[in-house]
C-alpha atoms as a PDB file:
ATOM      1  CA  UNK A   1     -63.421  56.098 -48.397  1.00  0.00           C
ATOM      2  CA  UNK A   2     -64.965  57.397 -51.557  1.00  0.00           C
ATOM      3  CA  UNK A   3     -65.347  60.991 -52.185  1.00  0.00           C
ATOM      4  CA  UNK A   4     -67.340  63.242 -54.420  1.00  0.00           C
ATOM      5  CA  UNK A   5     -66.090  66.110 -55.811  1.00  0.00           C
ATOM      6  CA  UNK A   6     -68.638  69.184 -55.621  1.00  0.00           C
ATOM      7  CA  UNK A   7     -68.058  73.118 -56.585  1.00  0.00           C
ATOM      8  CA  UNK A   8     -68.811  76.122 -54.798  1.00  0.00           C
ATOM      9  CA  UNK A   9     -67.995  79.977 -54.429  1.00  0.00           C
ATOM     10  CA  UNK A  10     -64.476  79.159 -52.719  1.00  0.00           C
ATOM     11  CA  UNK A  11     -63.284  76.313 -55.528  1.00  0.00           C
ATOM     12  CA  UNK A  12     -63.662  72.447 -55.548  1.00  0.00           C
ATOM     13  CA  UNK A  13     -64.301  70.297 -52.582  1.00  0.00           C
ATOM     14  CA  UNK A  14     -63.975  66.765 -52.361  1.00  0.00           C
ATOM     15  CA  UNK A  15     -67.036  65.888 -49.812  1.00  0.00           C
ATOM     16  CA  UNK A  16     -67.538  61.863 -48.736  1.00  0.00           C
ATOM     17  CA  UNK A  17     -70.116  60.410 -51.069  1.00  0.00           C
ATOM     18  CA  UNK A  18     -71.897  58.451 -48.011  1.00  0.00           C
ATOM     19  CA  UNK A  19     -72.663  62.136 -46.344  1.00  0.00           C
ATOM     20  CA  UNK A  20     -75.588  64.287 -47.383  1.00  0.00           C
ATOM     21  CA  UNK A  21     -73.856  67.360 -46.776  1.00  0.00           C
ATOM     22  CA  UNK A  22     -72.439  69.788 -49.522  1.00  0.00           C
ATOM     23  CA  UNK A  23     -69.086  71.810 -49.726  1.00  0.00           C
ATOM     24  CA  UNK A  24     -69.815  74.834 -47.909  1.00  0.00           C
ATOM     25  CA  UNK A  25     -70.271  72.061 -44.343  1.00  0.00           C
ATOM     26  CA  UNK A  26     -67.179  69.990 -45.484  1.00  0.00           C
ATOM     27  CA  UNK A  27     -65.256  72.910 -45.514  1.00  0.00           C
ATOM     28  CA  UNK A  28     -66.711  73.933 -42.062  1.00  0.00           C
ATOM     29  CA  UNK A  29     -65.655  69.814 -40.634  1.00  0.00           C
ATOM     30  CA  UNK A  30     -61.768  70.128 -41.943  1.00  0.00           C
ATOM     31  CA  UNK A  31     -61.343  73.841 -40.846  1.00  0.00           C
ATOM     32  CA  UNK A  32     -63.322  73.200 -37.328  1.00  0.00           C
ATOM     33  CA  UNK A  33     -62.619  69.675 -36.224  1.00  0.00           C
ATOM     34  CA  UNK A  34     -64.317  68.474 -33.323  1.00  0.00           C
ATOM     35  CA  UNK A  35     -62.508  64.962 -32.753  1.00  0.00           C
ATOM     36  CA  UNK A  36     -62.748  63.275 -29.583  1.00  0.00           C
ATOM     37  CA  UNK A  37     -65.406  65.519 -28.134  1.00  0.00           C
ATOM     38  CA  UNK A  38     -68.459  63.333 -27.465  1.00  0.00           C
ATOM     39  CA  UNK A  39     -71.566  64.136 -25.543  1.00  0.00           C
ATOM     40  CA  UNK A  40     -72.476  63.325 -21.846  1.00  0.00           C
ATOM     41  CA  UNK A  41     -75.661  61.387 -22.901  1.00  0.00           C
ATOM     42  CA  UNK A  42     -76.384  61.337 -19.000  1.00  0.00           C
ATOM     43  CA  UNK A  43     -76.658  64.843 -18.988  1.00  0.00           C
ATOM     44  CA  UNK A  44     -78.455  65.115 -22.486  1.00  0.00           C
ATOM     45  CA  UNK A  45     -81.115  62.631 -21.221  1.00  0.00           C
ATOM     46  CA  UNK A  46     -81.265  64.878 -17.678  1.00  0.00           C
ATOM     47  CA  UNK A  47     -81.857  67.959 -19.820  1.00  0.00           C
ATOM     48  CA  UNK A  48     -84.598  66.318 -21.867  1.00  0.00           C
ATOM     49  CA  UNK A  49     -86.566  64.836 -18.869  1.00  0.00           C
ATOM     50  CA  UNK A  50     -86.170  68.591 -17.405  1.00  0.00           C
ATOM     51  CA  UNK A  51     -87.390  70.241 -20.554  1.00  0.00           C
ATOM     52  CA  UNK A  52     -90.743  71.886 -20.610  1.00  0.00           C
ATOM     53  CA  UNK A  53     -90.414  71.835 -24.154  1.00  0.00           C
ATOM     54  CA  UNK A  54     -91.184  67.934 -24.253  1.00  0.00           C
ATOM     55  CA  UNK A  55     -94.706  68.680 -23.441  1.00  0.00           C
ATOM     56  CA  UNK A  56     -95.243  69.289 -27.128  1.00  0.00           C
ATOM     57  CA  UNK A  57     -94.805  65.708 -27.684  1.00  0.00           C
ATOM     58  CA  UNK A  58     -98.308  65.281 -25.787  1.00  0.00           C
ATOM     59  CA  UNK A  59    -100.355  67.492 -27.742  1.00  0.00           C
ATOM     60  CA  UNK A  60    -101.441  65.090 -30.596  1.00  0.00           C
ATOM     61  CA  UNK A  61    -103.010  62.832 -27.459  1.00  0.00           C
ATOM     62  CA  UNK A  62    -104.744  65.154 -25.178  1.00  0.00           C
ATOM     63  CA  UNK A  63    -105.022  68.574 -27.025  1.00  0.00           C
ATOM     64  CA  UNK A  64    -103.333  72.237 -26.661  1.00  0.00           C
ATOM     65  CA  UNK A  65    -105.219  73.440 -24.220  1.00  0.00           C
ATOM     66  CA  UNK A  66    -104.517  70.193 -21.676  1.00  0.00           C
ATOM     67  CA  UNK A  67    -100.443  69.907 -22.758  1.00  0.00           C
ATOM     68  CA  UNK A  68    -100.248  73.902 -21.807  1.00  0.00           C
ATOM     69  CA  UNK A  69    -101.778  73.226 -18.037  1.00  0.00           C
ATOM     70  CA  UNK A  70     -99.522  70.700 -17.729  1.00  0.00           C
ATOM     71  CA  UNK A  71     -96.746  72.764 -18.570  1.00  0.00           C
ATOM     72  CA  UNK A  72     -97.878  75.730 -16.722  1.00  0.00           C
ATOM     73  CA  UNK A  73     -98.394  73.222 -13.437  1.00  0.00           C
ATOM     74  CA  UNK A  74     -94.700  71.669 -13.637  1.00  0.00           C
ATOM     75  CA  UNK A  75     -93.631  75.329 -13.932  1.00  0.00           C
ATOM     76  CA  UNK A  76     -95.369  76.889 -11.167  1.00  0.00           C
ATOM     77  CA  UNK A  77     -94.095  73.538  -8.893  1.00  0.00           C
ATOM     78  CA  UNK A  78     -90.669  72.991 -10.307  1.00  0.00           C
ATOM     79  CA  UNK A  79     -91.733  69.759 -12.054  1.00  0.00           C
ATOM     80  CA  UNK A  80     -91.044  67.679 -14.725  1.00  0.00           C
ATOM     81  CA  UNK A  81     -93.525  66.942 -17.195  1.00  0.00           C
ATOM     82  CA  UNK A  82     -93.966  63.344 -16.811  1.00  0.00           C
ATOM     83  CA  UNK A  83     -94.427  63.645 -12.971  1.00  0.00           C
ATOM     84  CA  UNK A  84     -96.930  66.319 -13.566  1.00  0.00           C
ATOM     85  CA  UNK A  85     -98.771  63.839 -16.583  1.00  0.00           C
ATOM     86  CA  UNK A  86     -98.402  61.154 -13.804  1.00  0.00           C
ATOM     87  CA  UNK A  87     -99.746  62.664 -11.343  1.00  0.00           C
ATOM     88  CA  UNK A  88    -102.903  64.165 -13.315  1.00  0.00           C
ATOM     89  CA  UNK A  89    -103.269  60.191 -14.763  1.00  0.00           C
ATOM     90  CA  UNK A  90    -103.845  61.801 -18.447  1.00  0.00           C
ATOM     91  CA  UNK A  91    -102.064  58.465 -19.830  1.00  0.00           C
ATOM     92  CA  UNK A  92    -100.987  54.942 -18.409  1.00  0.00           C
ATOM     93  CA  UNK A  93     -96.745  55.323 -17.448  1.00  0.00           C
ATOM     94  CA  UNK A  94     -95.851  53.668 -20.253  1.00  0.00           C
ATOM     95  CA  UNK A  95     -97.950  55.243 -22.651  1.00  0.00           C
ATOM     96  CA  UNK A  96     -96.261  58.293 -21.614  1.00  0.00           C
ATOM     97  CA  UNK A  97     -93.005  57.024 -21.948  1.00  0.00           C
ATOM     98  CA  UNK A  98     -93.197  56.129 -25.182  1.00  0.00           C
ATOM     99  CA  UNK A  99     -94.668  59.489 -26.308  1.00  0.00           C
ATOM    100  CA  UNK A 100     -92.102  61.570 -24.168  1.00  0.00           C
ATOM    101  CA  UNK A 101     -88.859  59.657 -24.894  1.00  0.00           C
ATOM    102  CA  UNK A 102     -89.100  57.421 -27.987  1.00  0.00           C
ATOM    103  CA  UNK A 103     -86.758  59.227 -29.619  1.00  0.00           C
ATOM    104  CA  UNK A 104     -84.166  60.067 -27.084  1.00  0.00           C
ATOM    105  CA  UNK A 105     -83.707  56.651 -24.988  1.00  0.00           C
END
């Protein structure tokens, strides 16, 4: 592996040159390793389809006001947001699919 070497307040760092970080968040990986933990994608994709927050997604397609009802309606009835967007037929399933998830699944 190649390495470049880069300065800060603490001294010279030698940082991998195929990373875009700097020295302060090389420092931070050999002083705080993390090996061998890895995520539970089932659970991160669970969380996601759960989120209210992914509601945001929608707003370019049907508009503030619309994404905030939906939100407000999976709230009030412990639903997702997709079931809600199903069930008020705002967009075809896969349409919504695609905007909800693209960049998760």
């Amino acid at each position: 592996m190649k390495y470049r070497e880069e300065t800060d307040s603490l001294g010279k760092v030698h940082v991998p040159e195929d990373v875009y970080y700097g020295p302060q968040t090389q420092r931070a990986v050999e002083n705080f390793p993390i090996s061998g933990i890895t995520a539970n994608i089932d659970q991160c994709q669970n969380n996601i389809q759960n989120s209210l927050a992914i509601v945001t997604s929608l707003v370019p397609h049907i508009g503030y006001d619309r994404a905030a009802e939906i939100a407000k309606k999976a709230f009030d009835e412990g639903k997702t947001i997709e079931a809600v967007a199903l069930e008020e037929k705002i967009l075809s399933e896969q349409e919504l699919k695609t905007i909800l998830f693209r960049k998760f699944f």
